[in-house]
C-alpha atoms as a PDB file:
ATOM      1  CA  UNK A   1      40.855  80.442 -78.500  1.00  0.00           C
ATOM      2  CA  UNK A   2      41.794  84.027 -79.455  1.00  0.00           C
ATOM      3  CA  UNK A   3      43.316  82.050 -82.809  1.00  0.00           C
ATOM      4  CA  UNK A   4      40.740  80.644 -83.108  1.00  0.00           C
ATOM      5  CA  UNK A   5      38.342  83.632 -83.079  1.00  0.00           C
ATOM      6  CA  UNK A   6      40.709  85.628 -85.741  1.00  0.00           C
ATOM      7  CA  UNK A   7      40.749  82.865 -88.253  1.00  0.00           C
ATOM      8  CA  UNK A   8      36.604  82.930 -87.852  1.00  0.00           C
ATOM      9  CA  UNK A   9      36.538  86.961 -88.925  1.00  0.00           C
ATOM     10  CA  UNK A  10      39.474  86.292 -91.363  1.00  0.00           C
ATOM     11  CA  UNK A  11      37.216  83.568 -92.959  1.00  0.00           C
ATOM     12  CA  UNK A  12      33.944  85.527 -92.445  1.00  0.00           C
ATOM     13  CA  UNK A  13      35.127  88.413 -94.225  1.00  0.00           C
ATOM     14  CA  UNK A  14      36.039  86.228 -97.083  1.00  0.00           C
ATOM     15  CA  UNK A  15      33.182  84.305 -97.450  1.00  0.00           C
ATOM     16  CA  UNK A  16      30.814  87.636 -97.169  1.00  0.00           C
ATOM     17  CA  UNK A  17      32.056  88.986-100.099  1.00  0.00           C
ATOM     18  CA  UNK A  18      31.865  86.007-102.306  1.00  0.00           C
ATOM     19  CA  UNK A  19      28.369  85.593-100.718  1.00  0.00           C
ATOM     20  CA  UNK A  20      28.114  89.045-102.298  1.00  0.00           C
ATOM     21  CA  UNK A  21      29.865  89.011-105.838  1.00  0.00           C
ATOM     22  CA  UNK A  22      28.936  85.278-106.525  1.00  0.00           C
ATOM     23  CA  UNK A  23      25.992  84.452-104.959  1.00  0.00           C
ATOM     24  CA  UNK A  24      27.471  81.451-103.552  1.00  0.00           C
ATOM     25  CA  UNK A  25      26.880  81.797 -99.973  1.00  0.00           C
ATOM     26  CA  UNK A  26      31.017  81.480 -98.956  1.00  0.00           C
ATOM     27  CA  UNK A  27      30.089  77.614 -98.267  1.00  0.00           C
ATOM     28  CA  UNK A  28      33.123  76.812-100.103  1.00  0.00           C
ATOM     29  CA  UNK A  29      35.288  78.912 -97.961  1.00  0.00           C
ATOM     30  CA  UNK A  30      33.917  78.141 -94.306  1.00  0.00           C
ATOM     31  CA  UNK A  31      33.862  74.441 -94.474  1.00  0.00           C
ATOM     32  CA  UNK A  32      36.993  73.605 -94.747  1.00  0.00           C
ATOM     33  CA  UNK A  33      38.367  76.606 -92.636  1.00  0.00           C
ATOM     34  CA  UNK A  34      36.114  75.319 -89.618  1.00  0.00           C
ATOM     35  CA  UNK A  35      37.448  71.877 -89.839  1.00  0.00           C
ATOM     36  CA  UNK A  36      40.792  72.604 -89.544  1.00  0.00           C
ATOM     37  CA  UNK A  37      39.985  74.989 -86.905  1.00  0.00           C
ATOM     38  CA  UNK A  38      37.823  72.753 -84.812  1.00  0.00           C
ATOM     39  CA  UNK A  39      40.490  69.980 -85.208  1.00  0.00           C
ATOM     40  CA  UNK A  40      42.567  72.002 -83.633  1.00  0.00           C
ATOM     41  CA  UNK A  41      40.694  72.810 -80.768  1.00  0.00           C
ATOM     42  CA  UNK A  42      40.868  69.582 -79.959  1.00  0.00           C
ATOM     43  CA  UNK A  43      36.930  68.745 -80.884  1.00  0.00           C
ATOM     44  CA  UNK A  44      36.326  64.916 -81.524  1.00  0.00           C
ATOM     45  CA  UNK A  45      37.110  64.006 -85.442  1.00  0.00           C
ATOM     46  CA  UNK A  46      33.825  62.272 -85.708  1.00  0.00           C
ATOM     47  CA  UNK A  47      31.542  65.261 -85.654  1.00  0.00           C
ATOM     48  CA  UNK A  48      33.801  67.959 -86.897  1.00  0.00           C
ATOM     49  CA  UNK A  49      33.223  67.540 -90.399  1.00  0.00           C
ATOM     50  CA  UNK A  50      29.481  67.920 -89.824  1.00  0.00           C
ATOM     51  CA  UNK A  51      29.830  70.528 -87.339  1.00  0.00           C
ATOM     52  CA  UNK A  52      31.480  72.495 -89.876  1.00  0.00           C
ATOM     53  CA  UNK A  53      28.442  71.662 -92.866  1.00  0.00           C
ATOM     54  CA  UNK A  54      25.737  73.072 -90.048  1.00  0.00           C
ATOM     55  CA  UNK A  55      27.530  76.007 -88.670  1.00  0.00           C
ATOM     56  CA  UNK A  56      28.227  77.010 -92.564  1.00  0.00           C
ATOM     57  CA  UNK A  57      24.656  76.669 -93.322  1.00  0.00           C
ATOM     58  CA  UNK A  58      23.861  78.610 -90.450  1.00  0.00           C
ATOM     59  CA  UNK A  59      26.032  81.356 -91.649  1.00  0.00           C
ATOM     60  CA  UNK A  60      24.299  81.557 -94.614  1.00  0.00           C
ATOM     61  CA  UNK A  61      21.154  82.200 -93.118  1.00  0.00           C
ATOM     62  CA  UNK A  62      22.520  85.496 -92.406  1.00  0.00           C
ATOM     63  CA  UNK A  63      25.021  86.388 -95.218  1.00  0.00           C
ATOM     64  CA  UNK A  64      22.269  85.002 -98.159  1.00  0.00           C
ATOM     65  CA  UNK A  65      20.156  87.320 -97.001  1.00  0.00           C
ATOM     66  CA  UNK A  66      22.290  90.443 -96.824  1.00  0.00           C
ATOM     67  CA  UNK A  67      23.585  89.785-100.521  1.00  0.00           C
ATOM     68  CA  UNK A  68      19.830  88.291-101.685  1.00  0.00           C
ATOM     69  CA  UNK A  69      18.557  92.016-100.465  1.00  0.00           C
ATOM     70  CA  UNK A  70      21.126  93.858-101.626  1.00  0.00           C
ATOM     71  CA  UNK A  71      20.865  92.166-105.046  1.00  0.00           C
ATOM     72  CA  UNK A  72      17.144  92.519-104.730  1.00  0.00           C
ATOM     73  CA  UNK A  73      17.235  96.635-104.379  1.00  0.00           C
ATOM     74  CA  UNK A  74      19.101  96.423-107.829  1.00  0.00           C
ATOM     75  CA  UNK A  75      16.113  94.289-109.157  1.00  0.00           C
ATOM     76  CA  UNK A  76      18.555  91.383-110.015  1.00  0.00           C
ATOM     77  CA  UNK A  77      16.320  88.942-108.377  1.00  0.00           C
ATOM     78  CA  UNK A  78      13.910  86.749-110.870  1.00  0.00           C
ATOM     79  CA  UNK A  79      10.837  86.388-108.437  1.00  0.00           C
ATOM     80  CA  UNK A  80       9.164  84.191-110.595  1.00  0.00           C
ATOM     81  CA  UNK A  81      12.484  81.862-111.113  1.00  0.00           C
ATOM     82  CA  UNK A  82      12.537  82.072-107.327  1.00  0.00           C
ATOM     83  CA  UNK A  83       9.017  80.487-106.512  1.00  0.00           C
ATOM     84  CA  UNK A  84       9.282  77.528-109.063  1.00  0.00           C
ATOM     85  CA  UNK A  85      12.230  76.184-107.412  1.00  0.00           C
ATOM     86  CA  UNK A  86      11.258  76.705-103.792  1.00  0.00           C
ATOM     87  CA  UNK A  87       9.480  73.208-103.262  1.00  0.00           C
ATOM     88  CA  UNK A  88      12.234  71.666-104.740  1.00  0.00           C
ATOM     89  CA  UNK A  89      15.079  73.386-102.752  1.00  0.00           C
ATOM     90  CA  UNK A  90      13.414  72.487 -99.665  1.00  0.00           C
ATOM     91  CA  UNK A  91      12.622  68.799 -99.975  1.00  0.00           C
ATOM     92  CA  UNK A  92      16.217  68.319-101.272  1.00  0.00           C
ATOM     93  CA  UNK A  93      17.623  70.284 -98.020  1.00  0.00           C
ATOM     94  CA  UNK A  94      16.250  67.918 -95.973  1.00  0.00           C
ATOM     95  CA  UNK A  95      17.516  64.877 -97.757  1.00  0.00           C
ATOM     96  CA  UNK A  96      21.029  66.501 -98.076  1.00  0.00           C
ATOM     97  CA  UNK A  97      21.194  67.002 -94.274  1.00  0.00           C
ATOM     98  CA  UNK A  98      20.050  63.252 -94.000  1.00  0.00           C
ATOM     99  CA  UNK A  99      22.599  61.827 -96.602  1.00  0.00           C
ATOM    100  CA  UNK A 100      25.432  63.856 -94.900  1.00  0.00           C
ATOM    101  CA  UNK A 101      24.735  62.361 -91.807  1.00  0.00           C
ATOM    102  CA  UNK A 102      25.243  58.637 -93.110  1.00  0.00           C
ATOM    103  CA  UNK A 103      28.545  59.468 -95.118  1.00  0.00           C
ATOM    104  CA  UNK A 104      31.786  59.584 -93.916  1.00  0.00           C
ATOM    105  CA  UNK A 105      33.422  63.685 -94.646  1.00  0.00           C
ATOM    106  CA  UNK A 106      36.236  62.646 -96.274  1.00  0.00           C
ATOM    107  CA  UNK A 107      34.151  60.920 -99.172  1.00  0.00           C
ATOM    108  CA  UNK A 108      32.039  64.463 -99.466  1.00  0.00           C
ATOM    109  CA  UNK A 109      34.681  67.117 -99.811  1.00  0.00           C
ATOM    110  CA  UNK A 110      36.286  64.676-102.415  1.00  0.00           C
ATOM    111  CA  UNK A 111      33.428  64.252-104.284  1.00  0.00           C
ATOM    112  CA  UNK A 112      32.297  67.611-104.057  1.00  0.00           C
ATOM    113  CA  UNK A 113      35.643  68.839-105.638  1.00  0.00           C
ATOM    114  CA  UNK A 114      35.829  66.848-108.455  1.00  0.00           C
ATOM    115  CA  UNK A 115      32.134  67.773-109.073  1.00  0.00           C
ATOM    116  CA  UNK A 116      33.239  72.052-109.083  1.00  0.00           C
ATOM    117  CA  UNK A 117      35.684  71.042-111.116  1.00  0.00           C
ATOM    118  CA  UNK A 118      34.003  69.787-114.078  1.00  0.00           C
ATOM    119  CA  UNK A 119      31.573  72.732-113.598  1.00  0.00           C
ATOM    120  CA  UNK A 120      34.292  75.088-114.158  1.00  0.00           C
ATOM    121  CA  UNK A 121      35.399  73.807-116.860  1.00  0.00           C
ATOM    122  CA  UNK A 122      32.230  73.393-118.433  1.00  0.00           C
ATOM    123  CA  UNK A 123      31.586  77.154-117.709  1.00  0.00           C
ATOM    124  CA  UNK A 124      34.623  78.263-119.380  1.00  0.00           C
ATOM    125  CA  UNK A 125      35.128  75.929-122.506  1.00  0.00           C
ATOM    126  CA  UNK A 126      31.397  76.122-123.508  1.00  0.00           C
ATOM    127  CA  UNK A 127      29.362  79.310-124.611  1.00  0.00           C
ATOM    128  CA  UNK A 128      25.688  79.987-123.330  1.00  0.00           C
ATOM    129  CA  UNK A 129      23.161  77.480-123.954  1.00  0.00           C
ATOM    130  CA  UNK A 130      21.151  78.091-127.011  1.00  0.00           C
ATOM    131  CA  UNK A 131      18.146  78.223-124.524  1.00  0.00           C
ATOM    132  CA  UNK A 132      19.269  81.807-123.193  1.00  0.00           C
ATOM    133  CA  UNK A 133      16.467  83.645-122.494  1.00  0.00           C
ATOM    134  CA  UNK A 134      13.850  81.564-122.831  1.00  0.00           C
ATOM    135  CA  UNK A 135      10.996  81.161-120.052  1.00  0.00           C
ATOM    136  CA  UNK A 136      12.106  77.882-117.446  1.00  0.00           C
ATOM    137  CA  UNK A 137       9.233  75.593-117.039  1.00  0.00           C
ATOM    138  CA  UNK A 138       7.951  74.612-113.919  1.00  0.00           C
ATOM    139  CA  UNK A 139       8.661  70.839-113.361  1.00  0.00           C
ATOM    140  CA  UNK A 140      12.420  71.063-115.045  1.00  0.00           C
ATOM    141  CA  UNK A 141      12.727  74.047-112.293  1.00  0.00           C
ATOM    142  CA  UNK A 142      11.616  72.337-109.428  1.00  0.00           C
ATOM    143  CA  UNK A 143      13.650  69.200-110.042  1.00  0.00           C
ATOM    144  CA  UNK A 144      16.819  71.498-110.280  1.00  0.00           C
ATOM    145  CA  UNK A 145      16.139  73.139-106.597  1.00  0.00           C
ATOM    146  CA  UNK A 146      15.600  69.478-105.429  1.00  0.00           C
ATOM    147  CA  UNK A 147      19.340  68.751-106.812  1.00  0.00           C
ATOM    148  CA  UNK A 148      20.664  72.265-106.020  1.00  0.00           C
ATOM    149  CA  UNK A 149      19.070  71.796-102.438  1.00  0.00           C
ATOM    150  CA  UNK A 150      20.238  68.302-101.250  1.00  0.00           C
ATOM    151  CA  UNK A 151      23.650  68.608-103.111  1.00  0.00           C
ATOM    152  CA  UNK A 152      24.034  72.309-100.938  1.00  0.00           C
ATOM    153  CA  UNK A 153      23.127  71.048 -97.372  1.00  0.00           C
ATOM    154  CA  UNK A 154      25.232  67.792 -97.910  1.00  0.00           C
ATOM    155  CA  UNK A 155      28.295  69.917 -98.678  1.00  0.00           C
ATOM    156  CA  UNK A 156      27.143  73.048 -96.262  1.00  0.00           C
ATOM    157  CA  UNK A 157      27.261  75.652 -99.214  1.00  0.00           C
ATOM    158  CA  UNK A 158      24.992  78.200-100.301  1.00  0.00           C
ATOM    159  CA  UNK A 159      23.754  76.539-103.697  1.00  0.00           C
ATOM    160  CA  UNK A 160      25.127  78.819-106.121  1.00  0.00           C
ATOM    161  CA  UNK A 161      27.660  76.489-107.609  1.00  0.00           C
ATOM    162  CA  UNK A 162      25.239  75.101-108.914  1.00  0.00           C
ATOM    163  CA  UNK A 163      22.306  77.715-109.239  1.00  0.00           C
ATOM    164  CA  UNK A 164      24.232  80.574-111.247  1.00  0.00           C
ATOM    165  CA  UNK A 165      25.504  77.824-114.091  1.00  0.00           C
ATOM    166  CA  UNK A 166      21.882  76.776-113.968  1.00  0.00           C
ATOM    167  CA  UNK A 167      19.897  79.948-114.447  1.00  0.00           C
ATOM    168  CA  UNK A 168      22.378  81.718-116.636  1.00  0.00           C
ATOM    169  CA  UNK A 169      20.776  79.446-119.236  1.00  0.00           C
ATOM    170  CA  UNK A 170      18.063  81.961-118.885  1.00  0.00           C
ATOM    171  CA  UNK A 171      19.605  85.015-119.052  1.00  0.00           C
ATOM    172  CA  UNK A 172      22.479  87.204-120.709  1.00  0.00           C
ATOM    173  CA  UNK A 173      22.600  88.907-117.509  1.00  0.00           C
ATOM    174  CA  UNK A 174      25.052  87.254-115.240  1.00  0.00           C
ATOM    175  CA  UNK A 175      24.091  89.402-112.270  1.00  0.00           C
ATOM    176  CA  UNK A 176      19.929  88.252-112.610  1.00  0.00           C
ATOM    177  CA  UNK A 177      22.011  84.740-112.367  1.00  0.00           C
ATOM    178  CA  UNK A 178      23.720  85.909-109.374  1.00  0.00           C
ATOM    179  CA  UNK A 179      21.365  87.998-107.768  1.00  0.00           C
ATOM    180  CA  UNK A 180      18.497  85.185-108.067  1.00  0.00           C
ATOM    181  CA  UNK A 181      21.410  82.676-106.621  1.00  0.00           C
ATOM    182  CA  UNK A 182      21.912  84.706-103.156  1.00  0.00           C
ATOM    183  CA  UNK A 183      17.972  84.938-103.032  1.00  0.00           C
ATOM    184  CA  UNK A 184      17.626  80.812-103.398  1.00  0.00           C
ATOM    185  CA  UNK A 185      21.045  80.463-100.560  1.00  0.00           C
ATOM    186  CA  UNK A 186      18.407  81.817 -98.510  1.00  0.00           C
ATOM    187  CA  UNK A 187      15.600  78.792 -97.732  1.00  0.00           C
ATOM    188  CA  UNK A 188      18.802  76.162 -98.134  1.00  0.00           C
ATOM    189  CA  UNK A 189      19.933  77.713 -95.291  1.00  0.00           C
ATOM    190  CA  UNK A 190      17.334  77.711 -93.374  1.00  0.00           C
ATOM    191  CA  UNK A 191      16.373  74.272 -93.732  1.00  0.00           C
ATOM    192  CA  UNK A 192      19.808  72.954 -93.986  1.00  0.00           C
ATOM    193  CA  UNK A 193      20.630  74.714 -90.353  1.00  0.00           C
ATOM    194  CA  UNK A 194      17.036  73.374 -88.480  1.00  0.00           C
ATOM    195  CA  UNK A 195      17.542  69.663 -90.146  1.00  0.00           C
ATOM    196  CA  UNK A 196      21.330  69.829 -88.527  1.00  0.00           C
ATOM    197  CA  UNK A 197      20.209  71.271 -85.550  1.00  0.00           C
ATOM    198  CA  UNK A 198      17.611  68.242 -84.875  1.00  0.00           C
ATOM    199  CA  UNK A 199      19.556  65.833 -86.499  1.00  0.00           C
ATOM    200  CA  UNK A 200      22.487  66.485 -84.072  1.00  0.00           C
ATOM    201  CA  UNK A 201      20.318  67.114 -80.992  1.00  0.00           C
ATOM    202  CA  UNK A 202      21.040  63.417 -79.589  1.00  0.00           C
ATOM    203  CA  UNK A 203      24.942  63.858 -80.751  1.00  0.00           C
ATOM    204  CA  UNK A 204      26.895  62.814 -76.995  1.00  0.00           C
ATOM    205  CA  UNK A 205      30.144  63.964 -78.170  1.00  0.00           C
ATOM    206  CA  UNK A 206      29.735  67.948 -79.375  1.00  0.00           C
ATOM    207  CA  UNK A 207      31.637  70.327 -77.385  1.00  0.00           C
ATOM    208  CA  UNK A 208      30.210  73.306 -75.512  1.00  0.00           C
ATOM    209  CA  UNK A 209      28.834  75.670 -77.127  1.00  0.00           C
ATOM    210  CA  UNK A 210      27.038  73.816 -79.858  1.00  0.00           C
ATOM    211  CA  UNK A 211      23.621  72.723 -80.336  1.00  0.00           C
ATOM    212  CA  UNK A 212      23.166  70.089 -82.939  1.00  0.00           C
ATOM    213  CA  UNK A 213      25.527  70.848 -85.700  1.00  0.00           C
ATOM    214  CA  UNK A 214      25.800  74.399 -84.961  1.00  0.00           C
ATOM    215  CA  UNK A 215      28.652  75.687 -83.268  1.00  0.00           C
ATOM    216  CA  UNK A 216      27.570  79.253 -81.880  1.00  0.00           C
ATOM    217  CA  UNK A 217      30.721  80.906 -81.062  1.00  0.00           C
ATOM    218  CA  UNK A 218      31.934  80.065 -84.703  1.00  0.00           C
ATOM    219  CA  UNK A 219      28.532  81.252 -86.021  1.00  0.00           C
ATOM    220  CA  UNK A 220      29.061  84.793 -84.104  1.00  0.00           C
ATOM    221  CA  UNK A 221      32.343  85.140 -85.239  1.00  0.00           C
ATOM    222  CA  UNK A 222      32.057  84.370 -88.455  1.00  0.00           C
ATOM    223  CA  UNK A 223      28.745  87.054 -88.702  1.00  0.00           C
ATOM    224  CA  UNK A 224      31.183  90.016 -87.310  1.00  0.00           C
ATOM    225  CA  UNK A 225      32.636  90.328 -90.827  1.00  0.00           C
ATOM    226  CA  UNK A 226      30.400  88.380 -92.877  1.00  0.00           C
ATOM    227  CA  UNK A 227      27.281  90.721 -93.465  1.00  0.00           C
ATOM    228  CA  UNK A 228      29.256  93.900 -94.263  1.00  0.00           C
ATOM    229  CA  UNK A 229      31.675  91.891 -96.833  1.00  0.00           C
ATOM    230  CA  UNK A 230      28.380  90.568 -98.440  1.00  0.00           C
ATOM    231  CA  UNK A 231      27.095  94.441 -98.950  1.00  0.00           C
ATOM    232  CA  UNK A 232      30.733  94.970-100.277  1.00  0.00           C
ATOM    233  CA  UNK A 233      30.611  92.129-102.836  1.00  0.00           C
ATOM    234  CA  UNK A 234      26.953  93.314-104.217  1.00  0.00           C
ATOM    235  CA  UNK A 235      28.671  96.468-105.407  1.00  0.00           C
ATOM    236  CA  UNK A 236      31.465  94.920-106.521  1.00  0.00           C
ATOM    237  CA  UNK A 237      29.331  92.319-108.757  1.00  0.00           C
ATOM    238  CA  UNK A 238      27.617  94.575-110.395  1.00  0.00           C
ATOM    239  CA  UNK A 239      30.652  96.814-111.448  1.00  0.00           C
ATOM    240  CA  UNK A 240      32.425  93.652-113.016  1.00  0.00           C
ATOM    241  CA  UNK A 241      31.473  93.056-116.841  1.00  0.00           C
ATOM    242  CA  UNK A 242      29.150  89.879-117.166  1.00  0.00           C
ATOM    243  CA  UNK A 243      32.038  87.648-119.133  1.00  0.00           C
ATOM    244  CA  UNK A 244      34.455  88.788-115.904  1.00  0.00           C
ATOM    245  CA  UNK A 245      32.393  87.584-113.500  1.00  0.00           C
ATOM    246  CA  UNK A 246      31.996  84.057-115.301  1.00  0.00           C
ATOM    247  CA  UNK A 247      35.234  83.225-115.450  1.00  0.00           C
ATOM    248  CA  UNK A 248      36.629  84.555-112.141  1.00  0.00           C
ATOM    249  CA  UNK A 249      33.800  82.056-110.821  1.00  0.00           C
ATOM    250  CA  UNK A 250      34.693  79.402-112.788  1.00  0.00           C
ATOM    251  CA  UNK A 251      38.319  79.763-111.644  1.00  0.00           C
ATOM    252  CA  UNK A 252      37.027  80.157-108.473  1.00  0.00           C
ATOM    253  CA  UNK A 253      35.515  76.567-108.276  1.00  0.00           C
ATOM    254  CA  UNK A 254      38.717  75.289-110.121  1.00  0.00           C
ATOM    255  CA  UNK A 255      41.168  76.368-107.203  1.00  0.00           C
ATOM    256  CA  UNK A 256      38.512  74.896-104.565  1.00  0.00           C
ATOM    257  CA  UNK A 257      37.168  72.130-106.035  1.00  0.00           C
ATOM    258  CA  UNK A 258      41.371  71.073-106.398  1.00  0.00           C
ATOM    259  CA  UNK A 259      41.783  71.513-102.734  1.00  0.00           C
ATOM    260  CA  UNK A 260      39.360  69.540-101.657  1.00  0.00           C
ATOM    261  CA  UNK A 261      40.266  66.448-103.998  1.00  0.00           C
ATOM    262  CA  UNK A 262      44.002  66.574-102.807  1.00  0.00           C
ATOM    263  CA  UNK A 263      42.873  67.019 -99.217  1.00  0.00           C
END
């Protein structure tokens, strides 16, 4: 147990501050740390993958919005990006939670690595689109926080590797991108974390301490370090030049989206 509780602020402190510099919510981070640490606790294989997807998304509740109001004080939140995608994020939560529970983990985490992958690499062999700038439309917007919402709940991350790509096509500021990713990590979360919660209610083999999907003693001490480390990566973000911060996110996704294809 005490391992067990210092690999959950080791991990929370990580994931806080790439909630904070990349808006990503630290998804990418917890998951897989929780699996291999409720496997070893001896918690039964066929909810531990899951348990790991809710109790991430819970984190993020907390950690998306300490970065999304930290990055909101520096006015690198787009409001108005914010409430076109909002339906959209929500209704694909829910159906992310839904898929999740009908697919095996292993399948996921594979998938979901290949898929950072070729976002990386797309991020750092092509220059902005030529649609930089420009004002998003509303229907275009909506349909991306449907995709950006299911894909995040059915992998338990925060959204933004997915949301930063997509809204730096908007902007030649990467930390609007950023800052406007922590802010949409926010309602994910929250739907992501009630849909496991109820979805997992029923679930006759989760060990103590859980309700649904959530494990709470992972949640609590994952939050110890998280929410400072998110404050830490705000500042940090915006002291990093804009082409910087692209490509040590793109690298980013490259080393995770690796180790999850490999296993």
């Amino acid at each position: 147990m005490l391992t067990a509780i210092l690999i959950y602020l080791v991990v929370g402190a990580a994931a806080g501050l790439m909630a904070g510099v990349f808006g990503i919510g630290g998804g990418i981070v917890i998951v897989p740390a929780l699996v291999f640490t409720f496997l070893a606790q001896g918690f039964d294989p066929s909810v531990v993958a899951h348990l790991a997807v809710g109790t991430s998304l819970a984190t993020i509740v907390v950690t998306g919005a300490s970065s999304a109001w930290g990055h909101w004080r520096r006015g690198s939140v787009r409001r108005d990006w914010l409430r076109l995608m909002i339906p959209g994020l929500l209704a694909g939560g829910v159906l992310g939670v839904l898929l999740a529970s009908a697919l095996p983990g292993h399948a996921l985490t594979r998938l979901f690595g290949v898929f950072a992958v070729v976002m990386a690499l797309k991020m750092l062999l092509t220059r902005p689109p030529a649609t930089q700038g420009q004002v998003p439309r509303r229907w275009p917007m909506t349909a991306a926080g449907a995709v950006i919402g299911g894909v995040s709940t059915l992998f338990g991350v925060g959204g933004g590797v997915m949301s930063v790509p997509w809204l730096s096509r908007f902007t030649s500021r990467m930390t609007e991108a950023v800052g406007t990713s922590s802010a949409i990590g926010l309602p994910i979360a929250l739907i992501g974390t009630v849909t496991n919660i109820a979805v997992g209610w029923s679930e006759m083999t989760l060990p103590a301490g859980a309700t649904g999907y959530v494990m709470w003693p992972a949640f609590l001490g994952l939050m110890a370090t998280s929410v400072p480390m998110a404050r830490v990566g705000v500042k940090v973000a915006h002291a990093l030049p804009a082409r910087t911060l692209r490509r040590i996110f793109a690298l980013l996704l490259i080393v995770v989206g690796v180790k999850l294809m490999i296993g």
